[in-house]
Each structure stands twice: as C-alpha cells, then as structure tokens.
Protein backbone atom coordinates (compact mmCIF):
# COMPACT_ATOMS: atom_id res chain seq x y z
CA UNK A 1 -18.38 266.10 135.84
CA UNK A 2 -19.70 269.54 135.65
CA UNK A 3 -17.47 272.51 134.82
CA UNK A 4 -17.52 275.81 136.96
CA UNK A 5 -17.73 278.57 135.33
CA UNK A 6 -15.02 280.68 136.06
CA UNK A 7 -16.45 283.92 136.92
CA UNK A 8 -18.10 282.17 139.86
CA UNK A 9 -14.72 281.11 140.88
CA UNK A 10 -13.49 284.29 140.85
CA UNK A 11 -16.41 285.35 142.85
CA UNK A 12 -15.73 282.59 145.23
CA UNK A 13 -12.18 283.22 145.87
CA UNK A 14 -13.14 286.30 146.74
CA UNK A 15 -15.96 285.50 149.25
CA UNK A 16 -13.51 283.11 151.30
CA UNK A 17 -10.86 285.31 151.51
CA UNK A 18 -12.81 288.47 152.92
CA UNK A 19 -14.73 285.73 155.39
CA UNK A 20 -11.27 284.04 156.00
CA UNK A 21 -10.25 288.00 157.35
CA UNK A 22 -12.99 288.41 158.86
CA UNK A 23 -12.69 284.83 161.09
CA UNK A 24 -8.96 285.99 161.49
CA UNK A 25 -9.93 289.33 162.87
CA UNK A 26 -12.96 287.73 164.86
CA UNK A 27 -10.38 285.11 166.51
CA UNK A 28 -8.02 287.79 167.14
CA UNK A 29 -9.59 291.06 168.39
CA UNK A 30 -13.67 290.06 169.24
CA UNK A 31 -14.85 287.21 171.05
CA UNK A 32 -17.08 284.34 169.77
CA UNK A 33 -20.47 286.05 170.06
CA UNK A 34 -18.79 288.51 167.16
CA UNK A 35 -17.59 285.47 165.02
CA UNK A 36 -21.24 283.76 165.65
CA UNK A 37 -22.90 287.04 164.13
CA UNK A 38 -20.84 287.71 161.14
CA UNK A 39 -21.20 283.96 160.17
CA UNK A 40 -24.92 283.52 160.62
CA UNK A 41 -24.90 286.84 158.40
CA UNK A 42 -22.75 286.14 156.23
CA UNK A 43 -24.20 283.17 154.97
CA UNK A 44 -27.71 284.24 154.68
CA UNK A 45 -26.48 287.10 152.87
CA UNK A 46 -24.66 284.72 150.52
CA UNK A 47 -27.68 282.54 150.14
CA UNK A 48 -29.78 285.31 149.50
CA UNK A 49 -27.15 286.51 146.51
CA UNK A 50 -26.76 283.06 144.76
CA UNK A 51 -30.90 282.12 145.22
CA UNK A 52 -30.91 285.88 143.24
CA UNK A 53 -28.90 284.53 140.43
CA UNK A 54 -30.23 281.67 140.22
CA UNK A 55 -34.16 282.75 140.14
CA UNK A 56 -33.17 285.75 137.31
CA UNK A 57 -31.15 283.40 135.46
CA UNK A 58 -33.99 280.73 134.78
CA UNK A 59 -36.18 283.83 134.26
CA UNK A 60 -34.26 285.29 131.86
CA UNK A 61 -33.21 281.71 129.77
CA UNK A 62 -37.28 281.18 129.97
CA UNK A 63 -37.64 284.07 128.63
CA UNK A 64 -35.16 283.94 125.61
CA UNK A 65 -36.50 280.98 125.32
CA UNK A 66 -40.08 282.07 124.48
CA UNK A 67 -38.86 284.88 122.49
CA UNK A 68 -40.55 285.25 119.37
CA UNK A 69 -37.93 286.37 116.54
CA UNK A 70 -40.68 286.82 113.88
CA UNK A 71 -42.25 289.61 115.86
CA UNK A 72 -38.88 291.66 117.09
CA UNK A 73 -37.41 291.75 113.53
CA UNK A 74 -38.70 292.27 110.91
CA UNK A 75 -36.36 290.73 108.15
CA UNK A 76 -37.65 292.28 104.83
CA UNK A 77 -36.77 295.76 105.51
CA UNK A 78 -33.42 294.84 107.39
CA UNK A 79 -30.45 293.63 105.99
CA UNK A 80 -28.04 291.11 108.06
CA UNK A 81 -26.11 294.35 109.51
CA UNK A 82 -29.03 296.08 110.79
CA UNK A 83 -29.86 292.71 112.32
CA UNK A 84 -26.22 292.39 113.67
CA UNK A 85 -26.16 295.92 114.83
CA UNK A 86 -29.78 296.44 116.46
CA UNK A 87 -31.20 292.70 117.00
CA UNK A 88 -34.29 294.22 119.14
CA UNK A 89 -35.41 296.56 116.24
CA UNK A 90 -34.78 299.60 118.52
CA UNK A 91 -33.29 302.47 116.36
CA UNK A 92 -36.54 301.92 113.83
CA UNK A 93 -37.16 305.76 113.15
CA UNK A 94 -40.89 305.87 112.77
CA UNK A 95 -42.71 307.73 109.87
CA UNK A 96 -43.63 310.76 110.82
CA UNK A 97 -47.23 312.32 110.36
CA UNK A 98 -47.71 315.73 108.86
CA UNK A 99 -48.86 318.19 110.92
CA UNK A 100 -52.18 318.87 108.88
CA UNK A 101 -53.59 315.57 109.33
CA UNK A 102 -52.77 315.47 113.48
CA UNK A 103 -56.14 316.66 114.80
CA UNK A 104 -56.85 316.77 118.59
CA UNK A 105 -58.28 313.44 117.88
CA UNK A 106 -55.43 311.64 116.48
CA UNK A 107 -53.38 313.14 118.76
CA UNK A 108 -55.64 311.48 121.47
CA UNK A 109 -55.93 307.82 119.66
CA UNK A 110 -51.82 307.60 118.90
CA UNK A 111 -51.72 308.45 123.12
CA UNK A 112 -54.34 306.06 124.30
CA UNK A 113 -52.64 303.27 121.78
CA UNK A 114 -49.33 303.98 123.17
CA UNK A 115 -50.71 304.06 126.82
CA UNK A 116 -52.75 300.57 125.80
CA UNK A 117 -48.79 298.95 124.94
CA UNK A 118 -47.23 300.60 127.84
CA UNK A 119 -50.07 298.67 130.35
CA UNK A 120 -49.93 295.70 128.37
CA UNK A 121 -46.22 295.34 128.61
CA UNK A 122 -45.72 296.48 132.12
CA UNK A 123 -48.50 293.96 133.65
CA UNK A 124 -46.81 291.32 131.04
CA UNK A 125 -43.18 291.90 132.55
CA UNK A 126 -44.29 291.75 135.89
CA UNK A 127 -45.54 288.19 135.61
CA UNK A 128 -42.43 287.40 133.50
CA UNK A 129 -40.39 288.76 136.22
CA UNK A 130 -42.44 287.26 139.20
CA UNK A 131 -40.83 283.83 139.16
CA UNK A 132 -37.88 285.57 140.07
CA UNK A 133 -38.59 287.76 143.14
CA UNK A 134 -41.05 284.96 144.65
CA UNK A 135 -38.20 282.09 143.96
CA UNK A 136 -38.29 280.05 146.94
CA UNK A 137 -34.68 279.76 147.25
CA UNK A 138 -34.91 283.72 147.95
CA UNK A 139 -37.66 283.18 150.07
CA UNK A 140 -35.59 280.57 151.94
CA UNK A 141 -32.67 283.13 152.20
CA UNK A 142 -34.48 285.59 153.82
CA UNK A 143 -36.24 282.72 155.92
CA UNK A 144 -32.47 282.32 157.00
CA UNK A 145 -31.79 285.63 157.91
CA UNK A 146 -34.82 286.57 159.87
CA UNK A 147 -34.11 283.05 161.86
CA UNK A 148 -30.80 283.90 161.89
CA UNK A 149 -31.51 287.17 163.33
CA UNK A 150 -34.41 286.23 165.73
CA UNK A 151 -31.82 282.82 167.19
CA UNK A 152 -29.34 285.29 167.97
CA UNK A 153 -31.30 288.28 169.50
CA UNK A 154 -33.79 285.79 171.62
CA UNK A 155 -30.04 284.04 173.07
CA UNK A 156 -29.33 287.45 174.08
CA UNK A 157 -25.77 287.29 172.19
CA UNK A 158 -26.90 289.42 169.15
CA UNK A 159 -24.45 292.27 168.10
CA UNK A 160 -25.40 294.67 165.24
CA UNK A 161 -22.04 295.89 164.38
CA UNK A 162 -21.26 292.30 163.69
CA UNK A 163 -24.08 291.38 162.02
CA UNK A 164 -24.06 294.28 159.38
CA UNK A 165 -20.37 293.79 158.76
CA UNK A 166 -21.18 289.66 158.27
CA UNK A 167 -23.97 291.14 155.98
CA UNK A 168 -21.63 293.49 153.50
CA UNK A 169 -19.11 290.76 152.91
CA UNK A 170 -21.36 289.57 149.75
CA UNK A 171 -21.98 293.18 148.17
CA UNK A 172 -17.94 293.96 149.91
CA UNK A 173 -16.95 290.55 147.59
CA UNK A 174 -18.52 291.57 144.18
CA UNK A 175 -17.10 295.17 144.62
CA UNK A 176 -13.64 293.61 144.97
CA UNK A 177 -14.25 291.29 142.25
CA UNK A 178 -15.55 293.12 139.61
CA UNK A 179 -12.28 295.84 140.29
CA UNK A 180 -9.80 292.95 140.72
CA UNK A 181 -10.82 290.77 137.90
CA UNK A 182 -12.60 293.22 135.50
CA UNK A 183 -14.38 290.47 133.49
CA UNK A 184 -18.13 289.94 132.75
C-alpha cells in the first residue's frame, strides 16, 4: 500500500475544510446555482494545482536525474566542506584579469562568451522546463475550467462572485496551510 506523504495531507485537510465552509455557507445563505459555481470552480482549480505539481515534480526528478556531477563540481580544488556548503559551485570567485591586458577586444570576447552561455542556457531550460507547462494533466485542468465555465454561462446559471470565490479556495488552502502547519 502506498504511503501519503504527509504534507499533502495537511494540504488536504485543509482543502475540505474551507470547501466543507463554503458548501455550509452555500446551503445556508445562497441557493444552488451558487453551490454549482463554487464546486465546478473549485475543482478545476484543484486539478489545475495538483496537474502543476505533478508536471514540475517529474521535471525536476528528470532533471536531477540527468545531472552531471562531474561538470558542477569540480572535486580537486574543493574539499568535502566546500562541497557540503556550495554543492552547485556557486561562490567560485573567479580570477581576475589585470587591467593592462583588458583591451576593448577582450572586453568584447569575455561579453560575447558570456552572452553565448546565457543563450545556450536559457533556450536549454526552456525545453527542460517545457514538459512541465505543456503537461497534459494541466492542459486537462484548464480544459475543465473553460468547460466548466462555458456549461455554466451557456445554462444561463453562471455567477462570477461564486465562481472566483470557488476559484481562491486552492491558493485560500495553501495560504492557510503553510501559516497553520509551517512545514516544507
């Protein structure tokens, strides 16, 4: 049997109990066209939220997975500390050139070389990153929402205060969560 993590519990807990409230309130006060709304938002919102997860997480394990250690560290001018301490090799202080030997034409290579990396990486990460903005449980989600949307304003029973409110009970949720539980 698979064990839940629980910071998704925690999430969870939270979730029903601001939709429970809101069902309560929707019973109580608003009629069924209001209860309707916040539902159908609701849970496309929530959809939406765990597809985003989901897609990033995968990303980023495939990603750690494919990491190449030999070329972020390099091991014989660190000791186990600087490892420890900076595992990414980002607080390398680079040797500076004297100002004699920077002519207009250094200056230009060491730009053009950095600008080379900075294309190179930023067209790199984008691919990296594109399996998890064009997941197609997020593209499902918001397939969900716009139908969601579209059934309820063709039947004529659409209501945008609803709607919104159904919609903020995810962000709402992981607000309360991260200030109730204070983990992660």
């Amino acid at each position: 049997m698979m064990k839940i993590n629980q910071h998704i519990l925690d999430f969870a807990k939270v979730f029903i109990a601001i939709n429970l409230c809101l069902v309560i309130y929707s019973f109580a006060f608003e009629s069924m066209h209001w209860l309707l709304n916040t539902q159908v938002a609701f849970f496309s919102s929530l959809f939406i939220t765990i597809a985003s997860f989901l897609s990033y997480k995968r990303n980023i394990q495939s990603r750690i997975s494919n990491l190449d250690m030999s070329k972020t560290s390099k091991t014989e001018d660190r000791d186990k500390i600087d490892e420890i301490d900076d595992p990414y090799d980002l607080y390398t202080e680079y040797e500076e050139i004297p100002e004699e030997e920077l002519t207009p034409e250094k200056i230009k290579e060491i730009i053009n070389d950095e600008k080379s990396k900075v294309r190179k990486d930023s067209f790199k990460n984008t691919l990296f990153s594109a399996g998890g903005f064009l997941s197609i449980y997020r593209v499902l989600g918001y397939g969900s929402l716009l139908f969601g949307f579209f059934a309820l304003n063709n039947n004529g029973i659409f209501l945008p205060i609803a709607f919104m409110i159904g919609l903020g009970v995810v962000p709402l949720g992981v607000l309360a969560s991260k200030l109730l539980f204070k983990k992660l």
